[in-house]
Structures are given as structure tokens and as C-alpha cells.
N, C-alpha and C. Protein backbone atom coordinates (compact mmCIF):
# COMPACT_ATOMS: atom_id res chain seq x y z
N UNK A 1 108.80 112.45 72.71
CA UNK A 1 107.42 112.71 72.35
C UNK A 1 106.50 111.62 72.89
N UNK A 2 107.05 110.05 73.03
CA UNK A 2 106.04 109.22 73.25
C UNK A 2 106.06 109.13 74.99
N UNK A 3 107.22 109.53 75.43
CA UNK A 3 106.73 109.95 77.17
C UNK A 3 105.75 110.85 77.30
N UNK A 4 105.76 112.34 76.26
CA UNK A 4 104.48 113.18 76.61
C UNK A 4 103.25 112.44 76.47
N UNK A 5 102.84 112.00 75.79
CA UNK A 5 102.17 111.69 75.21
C UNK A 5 101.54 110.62 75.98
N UNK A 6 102.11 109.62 76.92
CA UNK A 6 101.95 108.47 78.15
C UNK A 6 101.67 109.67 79.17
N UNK A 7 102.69 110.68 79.32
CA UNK A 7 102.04 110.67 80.85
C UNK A 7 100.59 112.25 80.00
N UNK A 8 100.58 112.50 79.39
CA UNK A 8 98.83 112.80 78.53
C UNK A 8 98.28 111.62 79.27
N UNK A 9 98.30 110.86 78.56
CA UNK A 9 96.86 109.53 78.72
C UNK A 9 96.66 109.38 80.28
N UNK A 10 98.50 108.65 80.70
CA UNK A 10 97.74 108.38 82.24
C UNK A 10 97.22 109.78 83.51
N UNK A 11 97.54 110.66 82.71
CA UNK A 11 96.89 111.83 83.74
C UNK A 11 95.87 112.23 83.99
N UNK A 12 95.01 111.88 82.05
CA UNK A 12 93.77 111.83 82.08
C UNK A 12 92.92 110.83 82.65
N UNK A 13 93.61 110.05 82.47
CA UNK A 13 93.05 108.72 82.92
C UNK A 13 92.43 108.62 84.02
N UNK A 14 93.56 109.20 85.34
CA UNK A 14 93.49 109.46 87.02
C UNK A 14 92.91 110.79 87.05
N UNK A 15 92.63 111.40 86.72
CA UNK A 15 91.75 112.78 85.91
C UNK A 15 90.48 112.38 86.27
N UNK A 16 90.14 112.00 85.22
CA UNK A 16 88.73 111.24 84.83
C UNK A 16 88.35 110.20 85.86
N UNK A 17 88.95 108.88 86.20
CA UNK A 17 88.23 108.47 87.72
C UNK A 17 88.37 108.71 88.49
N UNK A 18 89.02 110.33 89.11
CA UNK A 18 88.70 111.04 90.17
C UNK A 18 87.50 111.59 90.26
N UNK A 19 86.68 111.76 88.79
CA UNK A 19 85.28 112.69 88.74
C UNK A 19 84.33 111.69 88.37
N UNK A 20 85.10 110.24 87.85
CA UNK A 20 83.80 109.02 88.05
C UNK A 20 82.69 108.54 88.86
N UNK A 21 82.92 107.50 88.59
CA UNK A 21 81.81 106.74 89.64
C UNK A 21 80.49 106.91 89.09
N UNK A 22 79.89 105.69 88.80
CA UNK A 22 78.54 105.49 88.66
C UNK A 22 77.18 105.70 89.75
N UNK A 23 76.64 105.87 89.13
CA UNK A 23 75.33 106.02 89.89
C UNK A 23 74.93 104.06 90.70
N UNK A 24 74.75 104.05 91.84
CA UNK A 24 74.57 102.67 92.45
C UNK A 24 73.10 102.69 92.96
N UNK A 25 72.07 102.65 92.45
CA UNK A 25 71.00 102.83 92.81
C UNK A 25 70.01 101.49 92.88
N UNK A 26 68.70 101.34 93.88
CA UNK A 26 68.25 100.45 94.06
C UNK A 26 66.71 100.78 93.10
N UNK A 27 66.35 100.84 91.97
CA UNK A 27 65.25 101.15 91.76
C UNK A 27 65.52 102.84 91.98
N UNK A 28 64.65 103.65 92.45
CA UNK A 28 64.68 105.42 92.37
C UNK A 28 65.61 105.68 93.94
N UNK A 29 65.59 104.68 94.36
CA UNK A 29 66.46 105.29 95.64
C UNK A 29 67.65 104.38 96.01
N UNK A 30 68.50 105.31 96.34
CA UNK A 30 69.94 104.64 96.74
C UNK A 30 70.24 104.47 98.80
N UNK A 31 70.46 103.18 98.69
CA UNK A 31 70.32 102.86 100.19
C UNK A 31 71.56 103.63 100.72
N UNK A 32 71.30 103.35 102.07
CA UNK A 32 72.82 103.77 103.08
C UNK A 32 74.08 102.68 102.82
N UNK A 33 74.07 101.26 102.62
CA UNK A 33 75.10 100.69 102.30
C UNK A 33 75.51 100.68 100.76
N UNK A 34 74.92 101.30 100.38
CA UNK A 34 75.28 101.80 98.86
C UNK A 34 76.70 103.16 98.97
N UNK A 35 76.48 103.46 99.86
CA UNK A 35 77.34 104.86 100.98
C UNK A 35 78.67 104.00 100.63
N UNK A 36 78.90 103.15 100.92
CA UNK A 36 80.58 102.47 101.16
C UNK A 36 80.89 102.46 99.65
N UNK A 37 79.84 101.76 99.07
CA UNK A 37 80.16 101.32 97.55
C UNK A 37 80.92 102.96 96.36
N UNK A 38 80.27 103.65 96.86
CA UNK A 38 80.07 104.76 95.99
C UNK A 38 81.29 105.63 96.65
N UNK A 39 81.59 105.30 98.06
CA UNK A 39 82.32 106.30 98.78
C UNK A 39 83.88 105.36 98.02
N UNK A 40 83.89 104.53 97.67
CA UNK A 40 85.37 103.41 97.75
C UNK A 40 85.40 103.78 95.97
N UNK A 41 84.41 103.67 95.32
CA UNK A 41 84.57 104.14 93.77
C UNK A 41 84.88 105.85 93.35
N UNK A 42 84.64 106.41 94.63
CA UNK A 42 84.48 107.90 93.87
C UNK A 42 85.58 108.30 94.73
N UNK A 43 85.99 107.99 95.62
CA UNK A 43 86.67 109.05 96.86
C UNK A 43 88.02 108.08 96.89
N UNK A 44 88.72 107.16 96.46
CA UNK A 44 90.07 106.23 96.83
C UNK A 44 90.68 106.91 95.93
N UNK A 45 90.71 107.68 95.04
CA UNK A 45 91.50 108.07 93.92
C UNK A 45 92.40 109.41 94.80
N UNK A 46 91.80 109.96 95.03
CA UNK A 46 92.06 111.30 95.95
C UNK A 46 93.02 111.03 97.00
N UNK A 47 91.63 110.06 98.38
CA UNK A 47 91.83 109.89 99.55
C UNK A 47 92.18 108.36 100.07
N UNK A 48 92.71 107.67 98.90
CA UNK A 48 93.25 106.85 99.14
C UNK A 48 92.85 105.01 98.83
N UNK A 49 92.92 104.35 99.24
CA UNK A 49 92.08 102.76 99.30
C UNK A 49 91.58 102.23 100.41
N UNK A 50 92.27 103.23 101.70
CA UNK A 50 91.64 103.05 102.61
C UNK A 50 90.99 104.56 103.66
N UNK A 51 91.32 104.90 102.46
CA UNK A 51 90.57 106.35 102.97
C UNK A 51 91.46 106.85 103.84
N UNK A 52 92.80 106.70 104.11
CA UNK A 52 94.22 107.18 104.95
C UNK A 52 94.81 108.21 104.65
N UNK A 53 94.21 108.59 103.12
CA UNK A 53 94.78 110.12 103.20
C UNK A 53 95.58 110.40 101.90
N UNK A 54 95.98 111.00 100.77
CA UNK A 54 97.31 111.00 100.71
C UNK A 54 97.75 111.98 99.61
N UNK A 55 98.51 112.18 98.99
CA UNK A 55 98.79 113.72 98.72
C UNK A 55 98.31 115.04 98.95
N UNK A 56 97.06 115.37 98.74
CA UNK A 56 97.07 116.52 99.22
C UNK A 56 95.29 116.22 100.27
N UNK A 57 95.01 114.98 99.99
CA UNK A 57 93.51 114.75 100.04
C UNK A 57 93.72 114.41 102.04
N UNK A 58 93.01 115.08 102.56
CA UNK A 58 93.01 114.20 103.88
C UNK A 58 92.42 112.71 104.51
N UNK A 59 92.63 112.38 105.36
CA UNK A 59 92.61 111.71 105.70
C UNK A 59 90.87 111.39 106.19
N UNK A 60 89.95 110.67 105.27
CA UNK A 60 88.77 110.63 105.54
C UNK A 60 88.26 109.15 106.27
N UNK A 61 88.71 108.31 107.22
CA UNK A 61 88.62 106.77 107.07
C UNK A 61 87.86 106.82 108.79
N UNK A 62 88.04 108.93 109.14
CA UNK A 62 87.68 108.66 110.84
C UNK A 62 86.54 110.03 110.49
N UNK A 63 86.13 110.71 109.57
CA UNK A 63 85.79 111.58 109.10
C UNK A 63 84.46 111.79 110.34
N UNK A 64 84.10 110.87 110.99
CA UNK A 64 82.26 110.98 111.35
C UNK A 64 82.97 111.84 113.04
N UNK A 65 83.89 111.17 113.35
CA UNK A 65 84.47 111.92 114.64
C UNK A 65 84.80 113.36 114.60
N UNK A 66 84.96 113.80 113.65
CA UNK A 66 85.49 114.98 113.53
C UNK A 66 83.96 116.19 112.66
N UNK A 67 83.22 115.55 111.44
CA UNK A 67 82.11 116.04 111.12
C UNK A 67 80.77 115.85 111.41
N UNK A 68 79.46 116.16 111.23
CA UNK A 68 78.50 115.88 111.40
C UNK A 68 78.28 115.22 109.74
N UNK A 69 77.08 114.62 109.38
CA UNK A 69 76.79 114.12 108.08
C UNK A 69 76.18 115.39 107.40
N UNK A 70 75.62 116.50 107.90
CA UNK A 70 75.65 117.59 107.60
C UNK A 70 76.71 118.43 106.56
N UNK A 71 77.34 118.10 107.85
CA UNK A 71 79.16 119.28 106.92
C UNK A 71 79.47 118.43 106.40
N UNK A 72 79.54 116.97 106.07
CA UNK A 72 80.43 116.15 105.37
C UNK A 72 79.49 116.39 103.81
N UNK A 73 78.28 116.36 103.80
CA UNK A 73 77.34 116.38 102.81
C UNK A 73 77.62 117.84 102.24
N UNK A 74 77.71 118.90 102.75
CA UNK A 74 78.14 120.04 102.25
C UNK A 74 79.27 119.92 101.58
N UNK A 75 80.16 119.46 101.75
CA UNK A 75 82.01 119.48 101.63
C UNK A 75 81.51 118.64 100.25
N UNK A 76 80.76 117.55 100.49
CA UNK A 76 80.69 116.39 99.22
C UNK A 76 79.86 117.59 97.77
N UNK A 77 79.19 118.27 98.39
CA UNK A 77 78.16 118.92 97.16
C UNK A 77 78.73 120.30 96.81
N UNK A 78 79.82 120.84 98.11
CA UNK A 78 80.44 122.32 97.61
C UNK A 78 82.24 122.50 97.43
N UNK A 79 82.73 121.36 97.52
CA UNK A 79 84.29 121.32 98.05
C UNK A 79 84.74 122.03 98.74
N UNK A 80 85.90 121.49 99.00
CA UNK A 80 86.74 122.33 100.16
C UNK A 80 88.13 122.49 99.89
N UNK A 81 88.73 123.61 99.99
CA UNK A 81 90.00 123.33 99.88
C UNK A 81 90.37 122.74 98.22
N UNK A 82 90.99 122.01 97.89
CA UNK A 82 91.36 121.24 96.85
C UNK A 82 90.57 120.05 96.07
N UNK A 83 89.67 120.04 96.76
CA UNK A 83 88.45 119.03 96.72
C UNK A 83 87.30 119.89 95.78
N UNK A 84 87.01 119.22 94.82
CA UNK A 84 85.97 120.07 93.83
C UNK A 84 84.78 119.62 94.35
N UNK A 85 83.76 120.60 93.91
CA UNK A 85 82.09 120.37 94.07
C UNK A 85 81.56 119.48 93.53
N UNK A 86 80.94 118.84 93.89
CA UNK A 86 79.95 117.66 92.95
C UNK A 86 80.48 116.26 92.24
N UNK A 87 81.55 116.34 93.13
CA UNK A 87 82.47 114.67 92.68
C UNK A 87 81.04 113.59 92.78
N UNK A 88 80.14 113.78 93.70
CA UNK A 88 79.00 112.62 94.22
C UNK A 88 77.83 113.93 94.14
N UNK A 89 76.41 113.17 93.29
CA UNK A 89 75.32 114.40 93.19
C UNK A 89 74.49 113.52 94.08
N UNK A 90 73.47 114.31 94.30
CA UNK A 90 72.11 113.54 95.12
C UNK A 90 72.00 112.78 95.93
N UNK A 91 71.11 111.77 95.82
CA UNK A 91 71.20 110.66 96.35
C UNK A 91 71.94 109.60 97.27
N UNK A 92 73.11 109.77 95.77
CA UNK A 92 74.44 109.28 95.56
C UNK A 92 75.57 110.35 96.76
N UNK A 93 75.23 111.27 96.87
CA UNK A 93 75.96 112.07 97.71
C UNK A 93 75.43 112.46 99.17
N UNK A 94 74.46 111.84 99.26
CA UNK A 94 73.70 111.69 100.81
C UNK A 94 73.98 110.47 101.40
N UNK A 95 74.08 109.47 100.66
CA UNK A 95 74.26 108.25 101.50
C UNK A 95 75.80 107.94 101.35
N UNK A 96 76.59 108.41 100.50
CA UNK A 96 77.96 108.57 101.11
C UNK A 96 78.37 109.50 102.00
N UNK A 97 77.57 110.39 102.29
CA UNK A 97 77.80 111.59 103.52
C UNK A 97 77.08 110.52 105.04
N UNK A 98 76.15 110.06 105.08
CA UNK A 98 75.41 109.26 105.84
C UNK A 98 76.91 108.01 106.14
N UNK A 99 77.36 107.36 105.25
CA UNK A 99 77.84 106.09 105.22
C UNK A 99 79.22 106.83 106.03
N UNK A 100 79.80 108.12 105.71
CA UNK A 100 81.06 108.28 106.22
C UNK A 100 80.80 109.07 107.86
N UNK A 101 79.92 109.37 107.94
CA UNK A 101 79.19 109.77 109.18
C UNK A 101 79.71 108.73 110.17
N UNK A 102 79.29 107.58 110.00
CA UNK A 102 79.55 106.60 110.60
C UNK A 102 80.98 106.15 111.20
N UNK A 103 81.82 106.67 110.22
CA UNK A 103 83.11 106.01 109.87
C UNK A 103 84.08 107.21 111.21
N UNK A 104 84.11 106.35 112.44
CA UNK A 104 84.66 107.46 113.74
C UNK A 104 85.99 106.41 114.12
């Protein structure tokens, strides 16, 4: 009973800061290097610590070579695949689409 009950907690646990992450804002607007901060708090749970990929999450660490900040911003606000909608809202989900743009 006290193994159910452990892997309860830690599932929720990795559960729950997969759909975390705080809001990182400067005053009403959130900059572009705010993009890394928010992308490394909200997206390593999934896709890794270095963004390399790993169970079912791909490999996002070259993401800008392969998407526009467009489709990456879509994917961030509608999911894809196994990836849920709205892990990152607004702001917060433009300048991590912007910040991984970059990332070729």
C-alpha cells in the first residue's frame, strides 16, 4: 500500500511540473530572453534538461531549423501529438516560441 501510494505522489508531482512554470514577466511585458527562462522551467520535464529529447517528447534543442516561430507558437498554444495545449499562455508562450526559433 505504501509503494501505491509513493508512486501516487511522485506521479503527481512530475504531473504537475510538467503543466507548471510561472509567469516571468518584466512589468506587463515579457522579454525574448525571458524565452530560455520559461522554455528550461516549462519544457525540461517532457523534453528533457537539454532539450535532447526523451521518452516520448522530441527532441527540441535544434527546433528553429526545422520550424518557423510561427508553427512552433502554434504547437506551444495547440499541441501536437502527445504534447497538450497551453503548457505556456501568451506572452509567456511567444517569447518561448521566439527564444526556440533561434535554437538551429
Amino acid at each position: 500500500m505504501k509503494k501505491a501510494m509513493l508512486t501516487v505522489a511522485i506521479g503527481s508531482a512530475i504531473f504537475l511540473a510538467a503543466c507548471g512554470g510561472g509567469k516571468t514577466t518584466t512589468g506587463t511585458k515579457t522579454t525574448a530572453s525571458d524565452g530560455e527562462t520559461i522554455a528550461m522551467k516549462s519544457c525540461i520535464t517532457c523534453h528533457g534538461g537539454e532539450l535532447q529529447g526523451q521518452n516520448n517528447a522530441p527532441k527540441i534543442s535544434d527546433v528553429g531549423s526545422r520550424m518557423t516561430e510561427a508553427e512552433i507558437l502554434n504547437v506551444i498554444e495547440n499541441g501536437k501529438g502527445t504534447m497538450p495545449a497551453g503548457v505556456v499562455k501568451g506572452a509567456d508562450a511567444e517569447a518561448v516560441a521566439k527564444w526556440l526559433a533561434t535554437q538551429k
